[in-house]
C-alpha atoms as a PDB file:
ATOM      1  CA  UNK A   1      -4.979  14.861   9.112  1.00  0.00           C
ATOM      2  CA  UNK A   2      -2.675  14.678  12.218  1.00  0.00           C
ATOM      3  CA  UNK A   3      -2.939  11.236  13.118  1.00  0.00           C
ATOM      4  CA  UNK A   4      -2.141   8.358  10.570  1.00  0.00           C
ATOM      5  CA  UNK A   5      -4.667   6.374  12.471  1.00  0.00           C
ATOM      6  CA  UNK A   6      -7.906   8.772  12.358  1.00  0.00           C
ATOM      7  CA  UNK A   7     -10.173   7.767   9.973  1.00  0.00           C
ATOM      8  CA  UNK A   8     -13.480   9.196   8.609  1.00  0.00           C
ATOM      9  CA  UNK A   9     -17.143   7.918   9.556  1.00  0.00           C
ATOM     10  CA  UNK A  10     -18.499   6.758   7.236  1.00  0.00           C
ATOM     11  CA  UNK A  11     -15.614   5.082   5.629  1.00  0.00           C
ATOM     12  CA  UNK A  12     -15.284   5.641   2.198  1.00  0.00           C
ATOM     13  CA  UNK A  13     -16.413   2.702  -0.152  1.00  0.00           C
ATOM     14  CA  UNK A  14     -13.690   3.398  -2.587  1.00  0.00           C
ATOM     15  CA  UNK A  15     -10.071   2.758  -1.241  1.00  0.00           C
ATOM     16  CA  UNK A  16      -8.072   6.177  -0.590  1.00  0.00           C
ATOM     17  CA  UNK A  17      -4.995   7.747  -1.243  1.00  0.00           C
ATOM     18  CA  UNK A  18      -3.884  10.925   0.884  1.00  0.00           C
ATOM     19  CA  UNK A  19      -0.221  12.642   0.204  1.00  0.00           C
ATOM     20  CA  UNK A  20       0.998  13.466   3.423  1.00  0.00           C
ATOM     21  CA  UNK A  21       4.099  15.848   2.177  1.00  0.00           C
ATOM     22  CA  UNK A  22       4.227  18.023  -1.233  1.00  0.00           C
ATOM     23  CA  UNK A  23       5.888  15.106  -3.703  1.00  0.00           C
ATOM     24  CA  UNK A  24       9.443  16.535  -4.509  1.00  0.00           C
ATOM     25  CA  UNK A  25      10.943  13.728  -6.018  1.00  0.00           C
ATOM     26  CA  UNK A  26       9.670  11.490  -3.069  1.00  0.00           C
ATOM     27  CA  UNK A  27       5.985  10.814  -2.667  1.00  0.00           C
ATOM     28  CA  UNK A  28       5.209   9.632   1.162  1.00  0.00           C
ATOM     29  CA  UNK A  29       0.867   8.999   1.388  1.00  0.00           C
ATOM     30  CA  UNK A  30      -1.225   7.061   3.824  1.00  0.00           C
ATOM     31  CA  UNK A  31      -3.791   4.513   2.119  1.00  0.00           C
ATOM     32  CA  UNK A  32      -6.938   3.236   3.390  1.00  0.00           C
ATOM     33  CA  UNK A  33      -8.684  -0.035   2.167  1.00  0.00           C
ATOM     34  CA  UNK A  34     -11.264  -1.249   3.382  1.00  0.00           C
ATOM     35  CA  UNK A  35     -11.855  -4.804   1.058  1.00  0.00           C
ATOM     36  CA  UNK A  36     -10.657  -3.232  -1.973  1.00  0.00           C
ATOM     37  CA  UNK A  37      -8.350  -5.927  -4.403  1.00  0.00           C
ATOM     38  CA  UNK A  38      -6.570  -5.135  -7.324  1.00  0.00           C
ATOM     39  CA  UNK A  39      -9.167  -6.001 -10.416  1.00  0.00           C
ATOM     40  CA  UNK A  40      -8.478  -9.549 -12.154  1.00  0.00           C
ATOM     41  CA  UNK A  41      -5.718  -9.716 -14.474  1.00  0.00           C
ATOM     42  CA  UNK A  42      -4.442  -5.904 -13.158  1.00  0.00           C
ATOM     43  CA  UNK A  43      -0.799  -5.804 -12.214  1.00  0.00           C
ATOM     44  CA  UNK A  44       0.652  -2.812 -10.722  1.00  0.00           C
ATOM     45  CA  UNK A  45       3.568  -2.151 -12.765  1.00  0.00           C
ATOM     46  CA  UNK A  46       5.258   1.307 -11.006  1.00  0.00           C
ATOM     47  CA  UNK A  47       7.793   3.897 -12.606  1.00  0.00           C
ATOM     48  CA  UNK A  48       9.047   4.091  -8.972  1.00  0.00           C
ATOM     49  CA  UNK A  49      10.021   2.492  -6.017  1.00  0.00           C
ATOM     50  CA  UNK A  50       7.673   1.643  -3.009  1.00  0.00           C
ATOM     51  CA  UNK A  51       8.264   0.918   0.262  1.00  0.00           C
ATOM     52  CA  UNK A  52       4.791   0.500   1.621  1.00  0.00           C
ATOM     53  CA  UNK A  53       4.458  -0.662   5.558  1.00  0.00           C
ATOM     54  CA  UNK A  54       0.758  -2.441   6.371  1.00  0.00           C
ATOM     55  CA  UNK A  55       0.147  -0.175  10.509  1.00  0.00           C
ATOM     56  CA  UNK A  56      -3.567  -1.692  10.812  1.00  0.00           C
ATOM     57  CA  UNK A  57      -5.415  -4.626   8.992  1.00  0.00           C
ATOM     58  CA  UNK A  58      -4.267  -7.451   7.059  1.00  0.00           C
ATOM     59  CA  UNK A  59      -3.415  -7.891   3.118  1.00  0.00           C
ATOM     60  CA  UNK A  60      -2.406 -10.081   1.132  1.00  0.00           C
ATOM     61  CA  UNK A  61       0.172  -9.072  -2.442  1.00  0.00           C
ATOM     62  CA  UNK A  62       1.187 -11.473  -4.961  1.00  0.00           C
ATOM     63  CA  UNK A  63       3.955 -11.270  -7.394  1.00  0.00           C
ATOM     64  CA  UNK A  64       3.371 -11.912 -11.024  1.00  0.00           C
ATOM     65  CA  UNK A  65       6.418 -14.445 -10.584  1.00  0.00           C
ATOM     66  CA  UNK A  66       3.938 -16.503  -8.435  1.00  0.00           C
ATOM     67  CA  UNK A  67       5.329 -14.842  -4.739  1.00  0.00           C
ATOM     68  CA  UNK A  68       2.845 -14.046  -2.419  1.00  0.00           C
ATOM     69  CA  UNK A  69       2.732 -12.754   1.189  1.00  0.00           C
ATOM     70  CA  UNK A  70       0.297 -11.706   3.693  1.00  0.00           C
ATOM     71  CA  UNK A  71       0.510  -9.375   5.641  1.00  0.00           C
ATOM     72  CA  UNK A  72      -0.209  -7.752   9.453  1.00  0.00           C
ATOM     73  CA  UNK A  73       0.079  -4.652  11.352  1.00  0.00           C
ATOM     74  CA  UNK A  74       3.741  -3.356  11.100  1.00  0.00           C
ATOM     75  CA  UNK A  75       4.815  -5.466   8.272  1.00  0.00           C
ATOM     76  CA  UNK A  76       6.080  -3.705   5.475  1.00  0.00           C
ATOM     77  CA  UNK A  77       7.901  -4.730   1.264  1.00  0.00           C
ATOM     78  CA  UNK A  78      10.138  -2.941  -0.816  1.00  0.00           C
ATOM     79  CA  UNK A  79       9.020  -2.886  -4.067  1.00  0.00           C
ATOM     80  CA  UNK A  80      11.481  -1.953  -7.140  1.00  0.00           C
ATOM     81  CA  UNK A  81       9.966   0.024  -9.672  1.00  0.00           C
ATOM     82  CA  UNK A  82       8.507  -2.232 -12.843  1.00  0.00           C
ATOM     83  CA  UNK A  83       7.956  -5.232 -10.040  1.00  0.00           C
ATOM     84  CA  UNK A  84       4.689  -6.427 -11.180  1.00  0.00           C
ATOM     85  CA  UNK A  85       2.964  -7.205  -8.239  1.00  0.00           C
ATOM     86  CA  UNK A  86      -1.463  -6.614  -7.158  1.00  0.00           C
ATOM     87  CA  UNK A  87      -3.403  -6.822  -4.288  1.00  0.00           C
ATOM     88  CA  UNK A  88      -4.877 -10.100  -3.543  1.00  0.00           C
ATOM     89  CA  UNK A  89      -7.249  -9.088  -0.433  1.00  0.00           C
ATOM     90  CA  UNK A  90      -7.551  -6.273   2.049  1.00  0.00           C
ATOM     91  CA  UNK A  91      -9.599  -6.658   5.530  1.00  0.00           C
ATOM     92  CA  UNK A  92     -12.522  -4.498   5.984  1.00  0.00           C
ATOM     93  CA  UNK A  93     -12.832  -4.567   9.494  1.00  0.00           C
ATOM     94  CA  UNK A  94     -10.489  -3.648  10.486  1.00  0.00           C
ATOM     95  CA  UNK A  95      -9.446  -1.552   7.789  1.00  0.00           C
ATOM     96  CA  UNK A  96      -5.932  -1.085   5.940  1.00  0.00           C
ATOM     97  CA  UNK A  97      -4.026   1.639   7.110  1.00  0.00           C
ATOM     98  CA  UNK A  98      -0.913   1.716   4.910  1.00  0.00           C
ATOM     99  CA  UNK A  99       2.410   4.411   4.691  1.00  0.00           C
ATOM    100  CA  UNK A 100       3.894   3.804   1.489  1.00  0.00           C
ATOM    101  CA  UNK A 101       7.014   5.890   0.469  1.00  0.00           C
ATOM    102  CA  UNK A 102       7.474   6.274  -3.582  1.00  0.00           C
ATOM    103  CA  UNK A 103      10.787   7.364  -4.847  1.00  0.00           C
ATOM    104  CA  UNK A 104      14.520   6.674  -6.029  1.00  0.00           C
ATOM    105  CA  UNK A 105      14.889   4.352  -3.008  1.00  0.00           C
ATOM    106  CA  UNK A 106      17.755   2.067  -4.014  1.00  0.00           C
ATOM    107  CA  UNK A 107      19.378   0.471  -1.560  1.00  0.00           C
ATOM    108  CA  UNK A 108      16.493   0.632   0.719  1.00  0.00           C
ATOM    109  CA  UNK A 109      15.631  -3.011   1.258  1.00  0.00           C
ATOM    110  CA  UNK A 110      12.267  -4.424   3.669  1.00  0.00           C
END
């Protein structure tokens, strides 16, 4: 893939994660969703950081402390690691393009 933006015809039904850059410590992939949520009762509960920036669609997350936020092209979270958090919604058409950046990234803040 050369262009974050290029996406396969058909799209996939099930949501996909592609690594852009070997993982050495930090992991940096591109996601595509297209209506996937995160299954009732599932909180994501990470042993790493994520900064995770929405480029195309819209999305909703929701905090297990009873935060939410949607969210548009170019908007983008910091996520600690152990922050339980899910996916409430993503758009189908369009679909979700999403960088997110997993690591050590304290002090990082979005």
């Amino acid at each position: 893939m050369a262009n974050l933006f290029e996406l396969p015809h058909p799209l996939p039904e099930q949501e996909t994660f592609e690594p852009l850059l070997p993982d050495n410590g930090v992991l940096i992939e591109r996601i595509v969703s297209t209506g996937q949520a995160s299954p009732p009762g599932h909180w994501y509960d990470q042993e790493r950081d994520e900064w995770v920036v929405l480029l195309q669609g819209r999305a909703k997350l929701v905090w297990e402390d009873g935060r939410s936020r949607e969210l548009g092209p170019g908007d983008h979270v910091f996520l600690p690691a152990h922050e339980r958090h899910r996916v409430e919604w993503t758009s189908r058409e369009p679909p979700c393009i999403w960088l997110a950046v997993h690591g050590d990234l304290r002090g990082v803040r979005g």
